[in-house]
N, C-alpha and C. Protein backbone atom coordinates (compact mmCIF):
# COMPACT_ATOMS: atom_id res chain seq x y z
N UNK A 1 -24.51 -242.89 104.43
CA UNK A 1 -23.36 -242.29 103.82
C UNK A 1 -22.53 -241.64 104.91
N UNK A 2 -21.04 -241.46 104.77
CA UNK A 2 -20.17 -241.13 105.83
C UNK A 2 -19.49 -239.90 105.13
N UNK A 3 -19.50 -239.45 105.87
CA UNK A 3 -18.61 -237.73 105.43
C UNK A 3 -17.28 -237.60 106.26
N UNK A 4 -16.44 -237.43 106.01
CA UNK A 4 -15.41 -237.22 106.68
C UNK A 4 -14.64 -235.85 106.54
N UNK A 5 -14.39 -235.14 107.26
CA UNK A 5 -13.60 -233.65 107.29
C UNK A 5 -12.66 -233.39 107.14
N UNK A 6 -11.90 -233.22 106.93
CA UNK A 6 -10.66 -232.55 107.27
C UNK A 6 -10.24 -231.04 106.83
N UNK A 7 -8.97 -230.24 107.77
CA UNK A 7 -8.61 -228.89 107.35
C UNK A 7 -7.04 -228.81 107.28
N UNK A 8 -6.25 -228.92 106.56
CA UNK A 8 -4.57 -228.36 106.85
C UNK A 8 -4.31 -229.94 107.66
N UNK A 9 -4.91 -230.81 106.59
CA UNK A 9 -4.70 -231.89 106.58
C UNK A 9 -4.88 -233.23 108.34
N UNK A 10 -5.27 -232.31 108.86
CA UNK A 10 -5.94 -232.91 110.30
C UNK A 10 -7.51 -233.72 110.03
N UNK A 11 -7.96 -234.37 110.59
CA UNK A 11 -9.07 -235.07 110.38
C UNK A 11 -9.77 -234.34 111.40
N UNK A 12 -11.39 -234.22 110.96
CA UNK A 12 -12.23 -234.03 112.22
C UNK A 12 -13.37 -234.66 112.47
N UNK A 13 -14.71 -233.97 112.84
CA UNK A 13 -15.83 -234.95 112.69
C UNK A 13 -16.12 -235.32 111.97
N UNK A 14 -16.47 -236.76 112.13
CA UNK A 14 -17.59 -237.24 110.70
C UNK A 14 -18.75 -237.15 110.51
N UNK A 15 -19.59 -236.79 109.73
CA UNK A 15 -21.17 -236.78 109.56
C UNK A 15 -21.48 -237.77 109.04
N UNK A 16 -22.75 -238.14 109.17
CA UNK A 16 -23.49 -239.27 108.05
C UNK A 16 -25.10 -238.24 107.64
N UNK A 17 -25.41 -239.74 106.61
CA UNK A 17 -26.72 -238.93 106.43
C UNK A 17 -27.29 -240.83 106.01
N UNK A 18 -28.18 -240.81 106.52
CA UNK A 18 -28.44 -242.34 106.15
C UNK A 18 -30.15 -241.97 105.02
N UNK A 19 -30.39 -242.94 104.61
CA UNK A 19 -30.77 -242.65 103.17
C UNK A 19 -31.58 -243.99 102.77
N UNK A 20 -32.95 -243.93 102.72
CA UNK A 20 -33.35 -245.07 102.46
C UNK A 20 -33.96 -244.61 100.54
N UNK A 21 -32.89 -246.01 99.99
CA UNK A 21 -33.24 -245.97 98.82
C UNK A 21 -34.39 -247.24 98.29
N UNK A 22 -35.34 -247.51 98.86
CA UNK A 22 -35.92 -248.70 98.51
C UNK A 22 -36.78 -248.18 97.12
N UNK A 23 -37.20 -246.91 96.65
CA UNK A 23 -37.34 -246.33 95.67
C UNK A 23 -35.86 -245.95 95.18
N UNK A 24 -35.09 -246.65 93.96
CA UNK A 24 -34.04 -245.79 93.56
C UNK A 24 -34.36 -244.62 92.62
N UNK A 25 -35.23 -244.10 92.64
CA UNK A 25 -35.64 -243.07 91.58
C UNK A 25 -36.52 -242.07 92.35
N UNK A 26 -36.53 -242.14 94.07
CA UNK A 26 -36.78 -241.25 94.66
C UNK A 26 -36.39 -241.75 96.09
N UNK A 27 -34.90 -241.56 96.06
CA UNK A 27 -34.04 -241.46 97.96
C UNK A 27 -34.44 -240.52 98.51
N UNK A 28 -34.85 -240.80 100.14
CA UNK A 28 -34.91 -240.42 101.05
C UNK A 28 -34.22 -240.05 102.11
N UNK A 29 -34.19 -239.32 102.65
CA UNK A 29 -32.81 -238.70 104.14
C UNK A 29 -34.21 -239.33 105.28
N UNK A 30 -33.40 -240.36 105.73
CA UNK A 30 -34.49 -240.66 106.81
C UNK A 30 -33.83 -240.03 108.11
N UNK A 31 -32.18 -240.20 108.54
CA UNK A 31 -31.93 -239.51 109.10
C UNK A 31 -30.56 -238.25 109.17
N UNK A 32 -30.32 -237.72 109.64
CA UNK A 32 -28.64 -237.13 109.80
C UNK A 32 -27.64 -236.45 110.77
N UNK A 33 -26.40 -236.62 110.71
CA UNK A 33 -25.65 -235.75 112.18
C UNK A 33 -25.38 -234.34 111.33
N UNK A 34 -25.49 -233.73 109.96
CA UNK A 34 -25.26 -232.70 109.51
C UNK A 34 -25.50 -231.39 110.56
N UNK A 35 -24.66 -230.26 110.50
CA UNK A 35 -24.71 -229.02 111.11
C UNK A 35 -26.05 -228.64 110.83
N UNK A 36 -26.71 -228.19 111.62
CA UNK A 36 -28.32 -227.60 111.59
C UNK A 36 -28.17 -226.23 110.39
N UNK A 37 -27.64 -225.73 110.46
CA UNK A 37 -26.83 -224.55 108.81
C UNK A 37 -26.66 -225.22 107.54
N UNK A 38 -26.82 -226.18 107.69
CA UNK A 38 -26.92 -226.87 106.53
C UNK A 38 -28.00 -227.02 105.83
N UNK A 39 -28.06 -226.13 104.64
CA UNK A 39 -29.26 -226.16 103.79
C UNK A 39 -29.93 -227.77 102.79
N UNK A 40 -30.10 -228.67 104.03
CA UNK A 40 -30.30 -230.22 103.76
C UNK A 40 -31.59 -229.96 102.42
N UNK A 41 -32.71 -229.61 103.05
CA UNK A 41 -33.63 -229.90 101.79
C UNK A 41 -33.71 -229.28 100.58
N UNK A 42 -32.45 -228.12 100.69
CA UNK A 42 -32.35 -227.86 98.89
C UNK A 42 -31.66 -228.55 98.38
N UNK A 43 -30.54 -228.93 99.58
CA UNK A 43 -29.96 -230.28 98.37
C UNK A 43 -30.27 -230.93 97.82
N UNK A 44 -31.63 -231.82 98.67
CA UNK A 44 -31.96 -232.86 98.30
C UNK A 44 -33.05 -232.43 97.14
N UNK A 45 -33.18 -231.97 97.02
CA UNK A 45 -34.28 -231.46 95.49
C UNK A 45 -33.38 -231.03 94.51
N UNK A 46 -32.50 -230.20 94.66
CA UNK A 46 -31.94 -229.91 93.53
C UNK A 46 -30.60 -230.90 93.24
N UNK A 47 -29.80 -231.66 94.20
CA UNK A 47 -29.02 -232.74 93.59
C UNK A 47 -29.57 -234.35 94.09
N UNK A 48 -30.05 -234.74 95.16
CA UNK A 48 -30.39 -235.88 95.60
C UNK A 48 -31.66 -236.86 94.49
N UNK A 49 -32.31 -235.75 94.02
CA UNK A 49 -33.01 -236.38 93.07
C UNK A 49 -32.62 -236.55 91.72
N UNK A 50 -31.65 -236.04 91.31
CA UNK A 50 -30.66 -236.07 90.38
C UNK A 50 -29.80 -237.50 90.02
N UNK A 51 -29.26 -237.35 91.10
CA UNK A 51 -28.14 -238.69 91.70
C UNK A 51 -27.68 -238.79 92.53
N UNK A 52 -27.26 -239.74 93.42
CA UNK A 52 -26.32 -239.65 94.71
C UNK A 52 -25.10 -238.85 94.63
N UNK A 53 -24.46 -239.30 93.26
CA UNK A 53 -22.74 -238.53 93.35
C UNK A 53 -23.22 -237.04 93.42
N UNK A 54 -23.57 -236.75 92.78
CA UNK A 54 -24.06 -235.14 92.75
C UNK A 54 -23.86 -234.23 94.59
N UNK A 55 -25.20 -235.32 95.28
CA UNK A 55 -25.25 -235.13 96.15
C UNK A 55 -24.09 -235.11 97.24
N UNK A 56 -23.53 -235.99 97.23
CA UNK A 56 -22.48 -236.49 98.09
C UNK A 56 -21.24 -235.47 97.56
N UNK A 57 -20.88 -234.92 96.68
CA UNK A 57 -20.23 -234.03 96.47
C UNK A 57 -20.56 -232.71 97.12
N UNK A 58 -22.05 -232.09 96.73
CA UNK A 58 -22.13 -230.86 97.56
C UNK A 58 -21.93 -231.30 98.90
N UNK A 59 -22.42 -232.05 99.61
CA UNK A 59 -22.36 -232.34 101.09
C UNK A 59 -20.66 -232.47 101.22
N UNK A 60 -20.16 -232.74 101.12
CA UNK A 60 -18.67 -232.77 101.45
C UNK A 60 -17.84 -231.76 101.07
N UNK A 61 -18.35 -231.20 99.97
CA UNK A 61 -18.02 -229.50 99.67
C UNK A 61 -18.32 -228.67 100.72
N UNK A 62 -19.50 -228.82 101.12
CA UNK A 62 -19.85 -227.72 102.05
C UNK A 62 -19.70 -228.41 103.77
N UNK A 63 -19.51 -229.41 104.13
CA UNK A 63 -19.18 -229.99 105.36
C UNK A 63 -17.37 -229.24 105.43
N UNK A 64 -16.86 -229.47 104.49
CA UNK A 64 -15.61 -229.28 104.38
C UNK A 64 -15.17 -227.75 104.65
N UNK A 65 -15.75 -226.86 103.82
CA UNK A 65 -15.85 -225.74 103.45
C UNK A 65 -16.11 -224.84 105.31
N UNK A 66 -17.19 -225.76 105.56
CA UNK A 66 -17.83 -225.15 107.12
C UNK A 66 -16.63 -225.46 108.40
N UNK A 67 -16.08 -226.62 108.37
CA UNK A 67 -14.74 -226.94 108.90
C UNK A 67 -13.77 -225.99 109.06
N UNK A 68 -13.39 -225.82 108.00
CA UNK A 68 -11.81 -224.63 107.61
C UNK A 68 -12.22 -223.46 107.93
N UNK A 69 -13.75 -223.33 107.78
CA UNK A 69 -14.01 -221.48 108.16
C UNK A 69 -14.03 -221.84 109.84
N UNK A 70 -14.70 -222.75 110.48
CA UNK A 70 -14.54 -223.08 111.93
C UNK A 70 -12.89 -223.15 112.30
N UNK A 71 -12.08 -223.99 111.64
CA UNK A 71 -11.22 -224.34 112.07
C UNK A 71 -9.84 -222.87 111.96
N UNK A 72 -10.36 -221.89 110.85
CA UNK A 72 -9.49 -220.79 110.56
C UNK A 72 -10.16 -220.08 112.21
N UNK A 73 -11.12 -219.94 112.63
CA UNK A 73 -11.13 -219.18 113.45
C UNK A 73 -10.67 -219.05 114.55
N UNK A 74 -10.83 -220.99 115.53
CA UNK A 74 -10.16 -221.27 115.85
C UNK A 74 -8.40 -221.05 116.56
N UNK A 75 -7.89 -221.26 115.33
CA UNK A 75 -6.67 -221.03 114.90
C UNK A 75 -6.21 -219.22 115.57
N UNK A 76 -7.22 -218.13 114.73
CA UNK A 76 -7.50 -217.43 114.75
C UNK A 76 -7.57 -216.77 116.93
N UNK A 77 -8.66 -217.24 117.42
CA UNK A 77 -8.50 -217.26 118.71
C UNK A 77 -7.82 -217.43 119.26
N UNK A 78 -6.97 -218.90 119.16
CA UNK A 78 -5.64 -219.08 119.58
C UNK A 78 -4.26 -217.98 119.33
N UNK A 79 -4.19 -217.83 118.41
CA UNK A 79 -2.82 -216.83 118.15
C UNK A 79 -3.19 -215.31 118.62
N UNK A 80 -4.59 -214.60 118.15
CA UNK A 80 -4.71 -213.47 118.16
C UNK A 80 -5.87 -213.22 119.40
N UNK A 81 -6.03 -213.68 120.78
CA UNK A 81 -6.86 -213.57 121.13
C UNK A 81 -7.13 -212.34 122.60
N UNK A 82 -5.81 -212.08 122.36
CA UNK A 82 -5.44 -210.55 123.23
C UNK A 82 -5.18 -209.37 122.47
N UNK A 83 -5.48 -209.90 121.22
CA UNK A 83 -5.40 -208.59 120.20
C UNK A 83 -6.54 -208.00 119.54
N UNK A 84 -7.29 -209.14 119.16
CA UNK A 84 -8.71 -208.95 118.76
C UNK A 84 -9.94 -209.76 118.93
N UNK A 85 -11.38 -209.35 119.14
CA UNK A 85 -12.54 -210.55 119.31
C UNK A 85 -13.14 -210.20 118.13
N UNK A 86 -13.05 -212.14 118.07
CA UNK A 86 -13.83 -212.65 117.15
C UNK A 86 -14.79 -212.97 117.12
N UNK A 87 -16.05 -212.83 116.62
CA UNK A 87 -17.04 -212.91 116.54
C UNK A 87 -18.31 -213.76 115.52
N UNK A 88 -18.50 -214.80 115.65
CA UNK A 88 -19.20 -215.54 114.44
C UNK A 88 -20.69 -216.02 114.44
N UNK A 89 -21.10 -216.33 113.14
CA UNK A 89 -22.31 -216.84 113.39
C UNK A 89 -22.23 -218.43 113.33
N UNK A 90 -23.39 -219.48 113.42
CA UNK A 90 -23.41 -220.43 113.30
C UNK A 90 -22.82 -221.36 112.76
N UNK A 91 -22.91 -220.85 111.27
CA UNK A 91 -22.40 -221.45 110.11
C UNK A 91 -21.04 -220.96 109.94
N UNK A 92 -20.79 -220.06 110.69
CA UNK A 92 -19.19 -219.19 110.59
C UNK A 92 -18.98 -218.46 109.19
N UNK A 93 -20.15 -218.34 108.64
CA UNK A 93 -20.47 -217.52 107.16
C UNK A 93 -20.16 -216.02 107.56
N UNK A 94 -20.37 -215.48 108.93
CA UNK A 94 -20.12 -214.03 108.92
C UNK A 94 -19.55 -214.07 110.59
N UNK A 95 -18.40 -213.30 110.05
CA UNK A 95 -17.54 -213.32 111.02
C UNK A 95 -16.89 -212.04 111.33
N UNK A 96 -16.82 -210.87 112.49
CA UNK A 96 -16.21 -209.99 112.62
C UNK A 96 -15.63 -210.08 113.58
N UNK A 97 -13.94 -209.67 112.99
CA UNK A 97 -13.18 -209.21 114.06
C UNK A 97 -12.91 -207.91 114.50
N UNK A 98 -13.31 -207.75 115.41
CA UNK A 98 -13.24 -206.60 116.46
C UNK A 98 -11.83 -206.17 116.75
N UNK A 99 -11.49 -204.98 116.18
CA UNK A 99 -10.42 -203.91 117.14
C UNK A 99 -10.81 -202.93 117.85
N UNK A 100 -9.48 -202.01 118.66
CA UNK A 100 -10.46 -201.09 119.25
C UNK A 100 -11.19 -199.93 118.88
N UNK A 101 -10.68 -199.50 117.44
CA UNK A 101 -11.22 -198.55 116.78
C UNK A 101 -11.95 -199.14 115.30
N UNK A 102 -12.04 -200.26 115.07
CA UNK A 102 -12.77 -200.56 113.63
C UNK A 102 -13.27 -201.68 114.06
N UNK A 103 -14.16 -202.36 113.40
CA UNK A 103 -14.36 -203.70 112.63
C UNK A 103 -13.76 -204.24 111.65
N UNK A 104 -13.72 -205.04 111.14
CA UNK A 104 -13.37 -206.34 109.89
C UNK A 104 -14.70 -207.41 109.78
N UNK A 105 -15.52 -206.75 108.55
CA UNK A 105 -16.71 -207.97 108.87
C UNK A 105 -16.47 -208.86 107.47
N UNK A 106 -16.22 -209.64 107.87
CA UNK A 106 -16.25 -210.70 106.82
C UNK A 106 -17.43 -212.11 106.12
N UNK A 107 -17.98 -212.29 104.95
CA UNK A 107 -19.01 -212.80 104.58
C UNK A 107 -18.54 -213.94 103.80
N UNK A 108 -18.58 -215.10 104.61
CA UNK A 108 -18.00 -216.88 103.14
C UNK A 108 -19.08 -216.81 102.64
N UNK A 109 -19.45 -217.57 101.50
CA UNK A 109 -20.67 -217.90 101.02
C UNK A 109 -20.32 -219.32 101.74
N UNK A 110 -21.58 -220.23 101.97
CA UNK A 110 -21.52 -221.50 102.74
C UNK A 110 -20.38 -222.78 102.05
N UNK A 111 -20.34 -222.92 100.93
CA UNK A 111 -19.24 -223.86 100.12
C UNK A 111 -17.79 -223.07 100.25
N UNK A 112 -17.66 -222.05 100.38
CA UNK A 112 -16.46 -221.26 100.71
C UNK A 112 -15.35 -221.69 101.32
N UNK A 113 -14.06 -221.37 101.29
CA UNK A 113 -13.10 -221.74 102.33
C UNK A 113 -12.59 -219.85 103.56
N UNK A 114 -12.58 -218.92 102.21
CA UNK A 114 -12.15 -217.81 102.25
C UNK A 114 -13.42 -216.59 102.12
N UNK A 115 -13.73 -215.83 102.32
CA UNK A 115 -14.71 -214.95 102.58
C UNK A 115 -15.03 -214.04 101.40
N UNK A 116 -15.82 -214.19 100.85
CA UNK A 116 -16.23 -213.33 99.51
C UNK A 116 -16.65 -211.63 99.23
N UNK A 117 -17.24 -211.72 100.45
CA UNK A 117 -17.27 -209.96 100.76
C UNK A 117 -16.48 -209.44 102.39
N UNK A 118 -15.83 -208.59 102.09
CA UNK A 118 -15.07 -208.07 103.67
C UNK A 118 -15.46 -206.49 103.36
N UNK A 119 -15.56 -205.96 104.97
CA UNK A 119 -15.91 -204.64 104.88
C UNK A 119 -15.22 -204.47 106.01
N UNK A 120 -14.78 -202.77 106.39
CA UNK A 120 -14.31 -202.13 107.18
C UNK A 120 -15.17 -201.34 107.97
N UNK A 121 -15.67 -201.40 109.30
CA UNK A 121 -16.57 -200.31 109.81
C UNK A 121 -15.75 -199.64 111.06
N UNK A 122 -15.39 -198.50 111.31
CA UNK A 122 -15.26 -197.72 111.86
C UNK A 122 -15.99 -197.39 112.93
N UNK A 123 -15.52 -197.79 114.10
CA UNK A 123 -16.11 -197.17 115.58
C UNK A 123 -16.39 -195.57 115.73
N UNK A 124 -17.95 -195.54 115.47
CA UNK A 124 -18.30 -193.88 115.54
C UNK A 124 -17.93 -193.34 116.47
N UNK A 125 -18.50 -194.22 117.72
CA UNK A 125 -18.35 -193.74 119.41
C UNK A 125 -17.16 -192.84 119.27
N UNK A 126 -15.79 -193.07 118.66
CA UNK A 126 -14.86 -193.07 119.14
C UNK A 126 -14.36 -191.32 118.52
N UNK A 127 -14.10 -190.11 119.80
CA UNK A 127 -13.75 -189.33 118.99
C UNK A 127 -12.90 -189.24 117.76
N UNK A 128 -13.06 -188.31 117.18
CA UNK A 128 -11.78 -188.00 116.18
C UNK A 128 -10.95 -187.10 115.74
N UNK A 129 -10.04 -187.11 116.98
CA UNK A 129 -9.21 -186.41 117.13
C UNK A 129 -8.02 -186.72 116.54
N UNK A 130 -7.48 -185.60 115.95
CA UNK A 130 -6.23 -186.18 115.37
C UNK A 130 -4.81 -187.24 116.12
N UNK A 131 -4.82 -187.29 117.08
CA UNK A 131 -4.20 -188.52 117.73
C UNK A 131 -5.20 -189.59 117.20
N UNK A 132 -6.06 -189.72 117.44
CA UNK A 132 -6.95 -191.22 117.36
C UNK A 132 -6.43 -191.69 115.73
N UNK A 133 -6.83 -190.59 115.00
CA UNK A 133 -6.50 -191.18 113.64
C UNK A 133 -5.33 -191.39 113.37
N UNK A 134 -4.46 -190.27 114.07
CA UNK A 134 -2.71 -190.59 113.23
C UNK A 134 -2.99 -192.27 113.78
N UNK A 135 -3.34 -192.53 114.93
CA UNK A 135 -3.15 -194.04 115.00
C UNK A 135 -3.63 -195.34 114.48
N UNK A 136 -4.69 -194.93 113.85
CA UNK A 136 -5.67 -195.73 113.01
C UNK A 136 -4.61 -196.12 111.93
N UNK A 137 -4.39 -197.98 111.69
CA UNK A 137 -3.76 -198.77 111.05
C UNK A 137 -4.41 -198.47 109.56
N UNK A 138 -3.27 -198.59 108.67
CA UNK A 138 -4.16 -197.92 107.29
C UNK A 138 -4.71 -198.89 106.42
N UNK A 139 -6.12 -198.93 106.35
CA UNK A 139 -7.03 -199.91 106.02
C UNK A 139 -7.23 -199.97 104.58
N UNK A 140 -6.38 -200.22 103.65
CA UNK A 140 -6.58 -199.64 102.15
C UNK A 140 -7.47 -200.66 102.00
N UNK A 141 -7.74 -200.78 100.43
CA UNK A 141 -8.81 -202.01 99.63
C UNK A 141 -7.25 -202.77 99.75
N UNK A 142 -5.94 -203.00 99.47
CA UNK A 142 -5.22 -204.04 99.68
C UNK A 142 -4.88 -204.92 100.83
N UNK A 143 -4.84 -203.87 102.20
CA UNK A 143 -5.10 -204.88 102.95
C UNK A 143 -5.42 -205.20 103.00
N UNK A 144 -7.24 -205.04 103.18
CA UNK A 144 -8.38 -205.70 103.22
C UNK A 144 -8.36 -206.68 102.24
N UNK A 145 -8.05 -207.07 101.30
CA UNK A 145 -8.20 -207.78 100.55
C UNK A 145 -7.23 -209.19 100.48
N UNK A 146 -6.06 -209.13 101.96
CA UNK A 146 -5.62 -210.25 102.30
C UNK A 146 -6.63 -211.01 103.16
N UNK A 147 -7.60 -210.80 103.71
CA UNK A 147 -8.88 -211.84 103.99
C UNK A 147 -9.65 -212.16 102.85
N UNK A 148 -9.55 -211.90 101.67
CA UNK A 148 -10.10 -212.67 100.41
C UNK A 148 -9.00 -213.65 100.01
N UNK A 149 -7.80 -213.71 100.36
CA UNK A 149 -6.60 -214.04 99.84
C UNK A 149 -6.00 -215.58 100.52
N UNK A 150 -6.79 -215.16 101.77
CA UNK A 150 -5.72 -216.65 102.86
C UNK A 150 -6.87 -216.66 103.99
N UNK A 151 -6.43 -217.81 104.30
CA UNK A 151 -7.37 -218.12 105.92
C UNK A 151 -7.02 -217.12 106.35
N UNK A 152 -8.01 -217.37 107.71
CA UNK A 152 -8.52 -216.03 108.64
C UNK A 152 -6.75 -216.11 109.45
N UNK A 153 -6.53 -216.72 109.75
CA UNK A 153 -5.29 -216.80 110.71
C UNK A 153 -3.93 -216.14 110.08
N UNK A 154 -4.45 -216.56 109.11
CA UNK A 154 -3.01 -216.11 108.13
C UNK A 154 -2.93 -214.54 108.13
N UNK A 155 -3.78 -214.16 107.43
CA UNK A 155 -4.61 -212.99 106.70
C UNK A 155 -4.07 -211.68 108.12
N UNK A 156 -4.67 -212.40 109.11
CA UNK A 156 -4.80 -211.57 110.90
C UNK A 156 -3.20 -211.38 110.98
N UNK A 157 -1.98 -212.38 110.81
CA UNK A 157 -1.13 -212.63 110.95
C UNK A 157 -0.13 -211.87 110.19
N UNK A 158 -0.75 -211.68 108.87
CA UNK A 158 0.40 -210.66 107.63
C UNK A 158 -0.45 -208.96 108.16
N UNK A 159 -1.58 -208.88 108.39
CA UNK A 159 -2.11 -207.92 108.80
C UNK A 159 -1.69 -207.24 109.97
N UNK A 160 -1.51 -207.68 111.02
CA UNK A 160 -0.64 -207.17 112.31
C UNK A 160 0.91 -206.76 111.99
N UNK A 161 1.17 -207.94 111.07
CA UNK A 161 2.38 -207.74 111.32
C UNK A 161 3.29 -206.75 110.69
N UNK A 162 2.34 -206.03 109.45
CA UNK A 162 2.13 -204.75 108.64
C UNK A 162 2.11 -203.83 109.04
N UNK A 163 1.00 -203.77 110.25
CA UNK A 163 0.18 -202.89 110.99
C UNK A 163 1.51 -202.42 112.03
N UNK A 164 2.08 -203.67 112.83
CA UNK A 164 2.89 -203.23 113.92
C UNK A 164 4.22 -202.32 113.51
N UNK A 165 5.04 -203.14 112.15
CA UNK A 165 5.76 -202.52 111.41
C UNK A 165 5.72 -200.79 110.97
N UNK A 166 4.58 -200.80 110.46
CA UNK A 166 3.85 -198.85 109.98
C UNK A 166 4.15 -198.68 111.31
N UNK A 167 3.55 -198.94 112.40
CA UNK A 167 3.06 -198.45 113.52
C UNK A 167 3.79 -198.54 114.77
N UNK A 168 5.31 -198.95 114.43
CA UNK A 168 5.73 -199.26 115.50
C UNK A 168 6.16 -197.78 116.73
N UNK A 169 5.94 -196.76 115.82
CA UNK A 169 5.96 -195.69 116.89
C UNK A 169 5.01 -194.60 117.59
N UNK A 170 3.46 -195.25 116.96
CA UNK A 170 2.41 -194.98 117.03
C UNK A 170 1.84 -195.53 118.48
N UNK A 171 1.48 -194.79 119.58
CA UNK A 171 0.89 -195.60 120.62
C UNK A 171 -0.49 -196.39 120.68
N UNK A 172 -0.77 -197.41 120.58
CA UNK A 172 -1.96 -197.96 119.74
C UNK A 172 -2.48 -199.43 120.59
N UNK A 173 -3.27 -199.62 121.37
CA UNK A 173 -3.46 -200.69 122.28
C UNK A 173 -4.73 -201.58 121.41
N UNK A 174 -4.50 -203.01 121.67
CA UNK A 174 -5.41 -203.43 121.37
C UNK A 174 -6.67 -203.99 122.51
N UNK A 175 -7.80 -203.88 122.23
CA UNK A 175 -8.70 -204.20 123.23
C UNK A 175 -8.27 -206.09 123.84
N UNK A 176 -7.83 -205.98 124.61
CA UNK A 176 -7.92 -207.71 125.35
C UNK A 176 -8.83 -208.05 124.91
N UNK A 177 -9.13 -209.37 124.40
CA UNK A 177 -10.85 -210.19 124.53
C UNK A 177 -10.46 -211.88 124.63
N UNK A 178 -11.70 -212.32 124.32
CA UNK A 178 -11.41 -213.75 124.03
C UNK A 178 -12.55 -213.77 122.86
N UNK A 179 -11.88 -215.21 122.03
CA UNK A 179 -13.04 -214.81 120.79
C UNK A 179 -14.21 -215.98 121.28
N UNK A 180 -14.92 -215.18 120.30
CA UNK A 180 -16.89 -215.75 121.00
C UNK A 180 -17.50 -216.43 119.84
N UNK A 181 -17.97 -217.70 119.85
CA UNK A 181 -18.22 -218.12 118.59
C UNK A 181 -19.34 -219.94 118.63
């Protein structure tokens, strides 16, 4: 079977999963190029023994799904990568972007495109003095809640550009990085 990707309409890798059905009433994954994050043997018990379509749907749901969260970050590095580091795991299921005074940790569930839980953590290190805070960008539940709303790129993109607006007379540096992922 062939999987094909795509994100914002670009094509990317293809996966396979090859599949010996000489039992049709119990297929086999003999082999595959799937992401190692890929939870292969629950699929195959809970849809592969079911039916193929079943199967071949989650797999391209979640091949797809793992793409756009890779490919938002990406994106993400490219535009914002002297402003903030990004930070991900494997599967790109948890992802924080780093400022110089907070976090942004963000959680996809694996079929996801957009991140289901986001949290704000606050750099303790950092005194708190009333300069530090007048400068602290104001983190309501609405901002935050444009990373439930749009890709990561987007989201970073209406977020700064909020942030710079409030803040344009606030002296407020962002840490240089490159994102890590």
């Amino acid at each position: 079977m062939r999987f094909d990707t795509c994100y914002h309409g670009h094509y990317y890798e293809i996966f396979y999963v090859f599949l010996d059905l000489k039992d049709p009433s119990n297929p086999q994954i003999v082999a595959h190029t799937l992401p190692n994050c890929m939870p292969l043997r629950m699929w195959v018990e809970k849809y592969l023994r079911l039916d193929v379509q079943s199967f071949t749907q989650c797999v391209s749901l979640h091949l797809n799904s793992y793409i756009a969260r890779r490919e938002q970050i990406r994106e993400a590095e490219t535009e914002f990568a002297s402003q903030v580091e990004i930070v991900a795991s494997d599967s790109f299921q948890d992802v924080d972007v780093d400022f110089q005074e907070y976090r942004i940790k963000l959680h996809y569930a694996l079929d996801q495109r957009l991140p289901s839980e986001v949290e704000r953590v606050v750099n303790a290190t950092l005194p708190a003095t009333p300069r530090v805070v007048a400068t602290r960008p104001n983190l309501s539940k609405q901002s935050l809640s444009l990373f439930k709303e749009k890709p990561l790129d987007a989201a970073l993109r209406s977020f700064l550009s909020h942030f710079l607006v409030c803040n344009k007379h606030a002296k407020y540096h962002y840490r240089p990085s490159s994102v890590k992922y």
